[in-house]
C-alpha atoms as a PDB file:
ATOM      1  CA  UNK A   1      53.507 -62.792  26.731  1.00  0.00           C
ATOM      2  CA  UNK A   2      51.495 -65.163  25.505  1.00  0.00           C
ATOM      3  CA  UNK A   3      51.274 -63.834  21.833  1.00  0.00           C
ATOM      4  CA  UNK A   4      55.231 -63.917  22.055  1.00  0.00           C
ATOM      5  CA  UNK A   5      55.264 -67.507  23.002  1.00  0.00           C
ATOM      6  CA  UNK A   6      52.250 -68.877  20.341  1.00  0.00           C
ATOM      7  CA  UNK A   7      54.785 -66.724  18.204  1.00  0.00           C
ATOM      8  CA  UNK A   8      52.009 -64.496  17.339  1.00  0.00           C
ATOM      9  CA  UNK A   9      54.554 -61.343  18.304  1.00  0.00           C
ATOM     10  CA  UNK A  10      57.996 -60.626  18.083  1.00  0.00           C
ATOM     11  CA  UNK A  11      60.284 -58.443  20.547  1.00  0.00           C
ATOM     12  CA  UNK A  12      62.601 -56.912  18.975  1.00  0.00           C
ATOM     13  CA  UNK A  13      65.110 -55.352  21.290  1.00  0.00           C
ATOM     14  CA  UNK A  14      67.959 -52.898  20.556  1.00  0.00           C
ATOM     15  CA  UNK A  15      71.645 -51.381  21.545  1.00  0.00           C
ATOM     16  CA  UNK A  16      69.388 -48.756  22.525  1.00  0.00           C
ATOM     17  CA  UNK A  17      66.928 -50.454  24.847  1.00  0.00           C
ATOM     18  CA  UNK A  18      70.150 -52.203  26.227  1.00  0.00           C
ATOM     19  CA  UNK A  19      72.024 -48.576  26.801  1.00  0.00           C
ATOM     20  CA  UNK A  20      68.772 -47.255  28.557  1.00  0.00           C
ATOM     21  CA  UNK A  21      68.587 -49.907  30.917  1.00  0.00           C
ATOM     22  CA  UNK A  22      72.426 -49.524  32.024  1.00  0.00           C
ATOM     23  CA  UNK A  23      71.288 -46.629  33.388  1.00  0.00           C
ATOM     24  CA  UNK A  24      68.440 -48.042  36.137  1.00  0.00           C
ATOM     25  CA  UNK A  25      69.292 -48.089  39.375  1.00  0.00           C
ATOM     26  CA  UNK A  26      70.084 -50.102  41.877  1.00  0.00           C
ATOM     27  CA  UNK A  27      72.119 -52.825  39.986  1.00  0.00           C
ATOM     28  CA  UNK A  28      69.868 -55.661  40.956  1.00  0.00           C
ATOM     29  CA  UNK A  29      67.350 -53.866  39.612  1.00  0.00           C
ATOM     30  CA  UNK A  30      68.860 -53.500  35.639  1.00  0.00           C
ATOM     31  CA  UNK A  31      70.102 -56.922  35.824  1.00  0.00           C
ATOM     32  CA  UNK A  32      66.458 -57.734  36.664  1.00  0.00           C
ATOM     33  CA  UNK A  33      65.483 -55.806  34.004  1.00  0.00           C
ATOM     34  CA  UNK A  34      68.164 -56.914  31.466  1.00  0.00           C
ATOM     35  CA  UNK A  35      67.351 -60.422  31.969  1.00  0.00           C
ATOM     36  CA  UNK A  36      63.970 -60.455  31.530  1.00  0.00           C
ATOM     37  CA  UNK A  37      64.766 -58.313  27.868  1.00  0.00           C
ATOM     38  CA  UNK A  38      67.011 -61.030  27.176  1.00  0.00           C
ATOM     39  CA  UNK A  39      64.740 -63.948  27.647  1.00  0.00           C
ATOM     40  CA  UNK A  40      61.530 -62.195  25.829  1.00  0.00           C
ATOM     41  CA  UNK A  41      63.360 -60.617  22.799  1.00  0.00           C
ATOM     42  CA  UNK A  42      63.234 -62.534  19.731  1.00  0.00           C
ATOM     43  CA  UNK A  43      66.665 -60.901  18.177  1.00  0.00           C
ATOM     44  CA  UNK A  44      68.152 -58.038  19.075  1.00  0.00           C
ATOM     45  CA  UNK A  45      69.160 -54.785  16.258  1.00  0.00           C
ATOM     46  CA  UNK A  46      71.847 -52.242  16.472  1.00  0.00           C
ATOM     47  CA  UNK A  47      71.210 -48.878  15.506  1.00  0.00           C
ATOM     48  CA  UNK A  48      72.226 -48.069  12.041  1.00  0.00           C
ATOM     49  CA  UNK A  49      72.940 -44.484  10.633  1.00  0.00           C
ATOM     50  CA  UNK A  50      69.519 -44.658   8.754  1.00  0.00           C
ATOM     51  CA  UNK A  51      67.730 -45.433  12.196  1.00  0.00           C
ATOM     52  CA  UNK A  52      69.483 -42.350  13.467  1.00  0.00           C
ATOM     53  CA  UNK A  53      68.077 -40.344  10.424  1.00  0.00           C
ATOM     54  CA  UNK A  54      65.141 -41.492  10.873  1.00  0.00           C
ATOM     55  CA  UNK A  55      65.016 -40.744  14.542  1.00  0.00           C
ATOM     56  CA  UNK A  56      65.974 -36.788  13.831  1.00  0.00           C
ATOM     57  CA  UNK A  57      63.018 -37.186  11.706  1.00  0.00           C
ATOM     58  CA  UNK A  58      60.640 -38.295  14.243  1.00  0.00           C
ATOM     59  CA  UNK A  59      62.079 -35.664  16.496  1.00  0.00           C
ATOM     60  CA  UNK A  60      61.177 -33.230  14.779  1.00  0.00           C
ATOM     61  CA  UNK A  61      58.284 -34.501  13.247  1.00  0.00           C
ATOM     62  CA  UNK A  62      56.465 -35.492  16.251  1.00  0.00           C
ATOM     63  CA  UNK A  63      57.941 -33.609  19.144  1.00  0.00           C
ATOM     64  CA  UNK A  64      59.811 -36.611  20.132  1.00  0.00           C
ATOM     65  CA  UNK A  65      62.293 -37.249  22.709  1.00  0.00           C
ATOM     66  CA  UNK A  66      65.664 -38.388  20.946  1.00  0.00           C
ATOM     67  CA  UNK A  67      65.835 -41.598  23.310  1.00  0.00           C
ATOM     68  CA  UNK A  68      62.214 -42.659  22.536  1.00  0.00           C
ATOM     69  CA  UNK A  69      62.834 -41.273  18.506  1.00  0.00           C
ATOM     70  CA  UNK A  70      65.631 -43.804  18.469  1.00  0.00           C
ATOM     71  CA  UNK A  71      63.498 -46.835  19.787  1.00  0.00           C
ATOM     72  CA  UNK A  72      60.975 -45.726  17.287  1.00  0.00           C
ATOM     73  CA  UNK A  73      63.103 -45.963  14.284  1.00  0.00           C
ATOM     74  CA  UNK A  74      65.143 -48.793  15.232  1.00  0.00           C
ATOM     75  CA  UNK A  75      61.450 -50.567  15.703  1.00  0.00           C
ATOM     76  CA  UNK A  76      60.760 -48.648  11.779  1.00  0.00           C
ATOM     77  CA  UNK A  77      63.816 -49.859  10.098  1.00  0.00           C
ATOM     78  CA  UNK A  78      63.114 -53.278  11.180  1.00  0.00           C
ATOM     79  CA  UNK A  79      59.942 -53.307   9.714  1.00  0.00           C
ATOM     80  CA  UNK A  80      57.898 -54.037  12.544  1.00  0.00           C
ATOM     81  CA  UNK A  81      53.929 -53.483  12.325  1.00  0.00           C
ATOM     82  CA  UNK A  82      53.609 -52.742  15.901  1.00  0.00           C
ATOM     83  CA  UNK A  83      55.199 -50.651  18.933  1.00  0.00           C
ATOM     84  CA  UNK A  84      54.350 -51.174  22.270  1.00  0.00           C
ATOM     85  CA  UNK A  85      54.706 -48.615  24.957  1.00  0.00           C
ATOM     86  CA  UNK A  86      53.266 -47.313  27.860  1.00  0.00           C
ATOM     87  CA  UNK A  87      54.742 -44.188  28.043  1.00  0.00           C
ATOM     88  CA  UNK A  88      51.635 -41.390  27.807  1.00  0.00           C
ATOM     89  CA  UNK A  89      53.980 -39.209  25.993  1.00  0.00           C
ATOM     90  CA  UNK A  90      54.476 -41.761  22.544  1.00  0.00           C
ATOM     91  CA  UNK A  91      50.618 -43.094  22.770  1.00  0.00           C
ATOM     92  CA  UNK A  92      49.559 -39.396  22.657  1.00  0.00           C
ATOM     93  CA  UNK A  93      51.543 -38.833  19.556  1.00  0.00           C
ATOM     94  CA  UNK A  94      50.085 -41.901  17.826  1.00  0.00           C
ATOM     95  CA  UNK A  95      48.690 -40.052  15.049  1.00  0.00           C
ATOM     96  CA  UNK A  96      52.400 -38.651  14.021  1.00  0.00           C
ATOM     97  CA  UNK A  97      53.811 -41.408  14.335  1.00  0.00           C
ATOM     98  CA  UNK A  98      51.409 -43.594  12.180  1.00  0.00           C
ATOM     99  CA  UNK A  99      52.941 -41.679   9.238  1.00  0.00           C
ATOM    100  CA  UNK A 100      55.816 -43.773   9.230  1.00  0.00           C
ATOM    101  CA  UNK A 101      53.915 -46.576   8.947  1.00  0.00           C
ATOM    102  CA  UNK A 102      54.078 -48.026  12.296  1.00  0.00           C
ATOM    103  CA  UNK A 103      51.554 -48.353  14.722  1.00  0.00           C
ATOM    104  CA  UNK A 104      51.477 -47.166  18.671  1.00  0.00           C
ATOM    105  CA  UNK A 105      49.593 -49.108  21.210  1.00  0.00           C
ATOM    106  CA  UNK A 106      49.582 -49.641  25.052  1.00  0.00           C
ATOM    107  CA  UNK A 107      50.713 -53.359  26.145  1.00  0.00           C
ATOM    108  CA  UNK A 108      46.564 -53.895  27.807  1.00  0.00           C
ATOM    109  CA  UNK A 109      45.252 -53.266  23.972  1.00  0.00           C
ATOM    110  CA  UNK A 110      47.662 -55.922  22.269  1.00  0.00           C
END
């Protein structure tokens, strides 16, 4: 957080980050959640029909989950340098996914 706030990083969150947490359970526990996206992103992006493209791409590409492909492109098509994630799944597929010219890392190496 600290990168965020020297303005050294910015979140960029997404209709599709906002979808996936309407699912968590209990309540208190998205509108935890949803708050605390809401106070660290910088803007917020919808998903275009390119960022789906793109994400049937990565799919494919990298043996992708369509919900993580989609945060992937969204992150893509709004040029950022840098996605953060701690799910095992994306950071073991960093190789793949460096093609498209963004790069993977765990929150503990930013």
């Amino acid at each position: 957080m600290r990168k965020v706030d020297a303005g050294e990083l910015e979140i960029i969150g997404s209709s599709t980050l906002l979808a996936e947490i309407s699912m968590i359970t209990p309540k208190i526990k998205e509108e935890t959640v949803l708050s605390l996206v809401r106070h660290v992103a910088n803007r917020f992006s919808v998903v275009t029909d390119n960022a789906e493209k793109l994400s049937a791409e990565i799919m494919k590409t990298c043996a992708i989950d369509a919900m993580d492909a989609l945060h992937i492109a969204v992150a893509i098509e709004n040029e950022a340098e840098l996605f953060i994630t701690t799910d095992d799944i994306i950071l073991n597929k960093t190789n793949c996914i460096s093609r498209y010219k963004i790069t993977v890392k765990n929150p503990r190496e930013v």
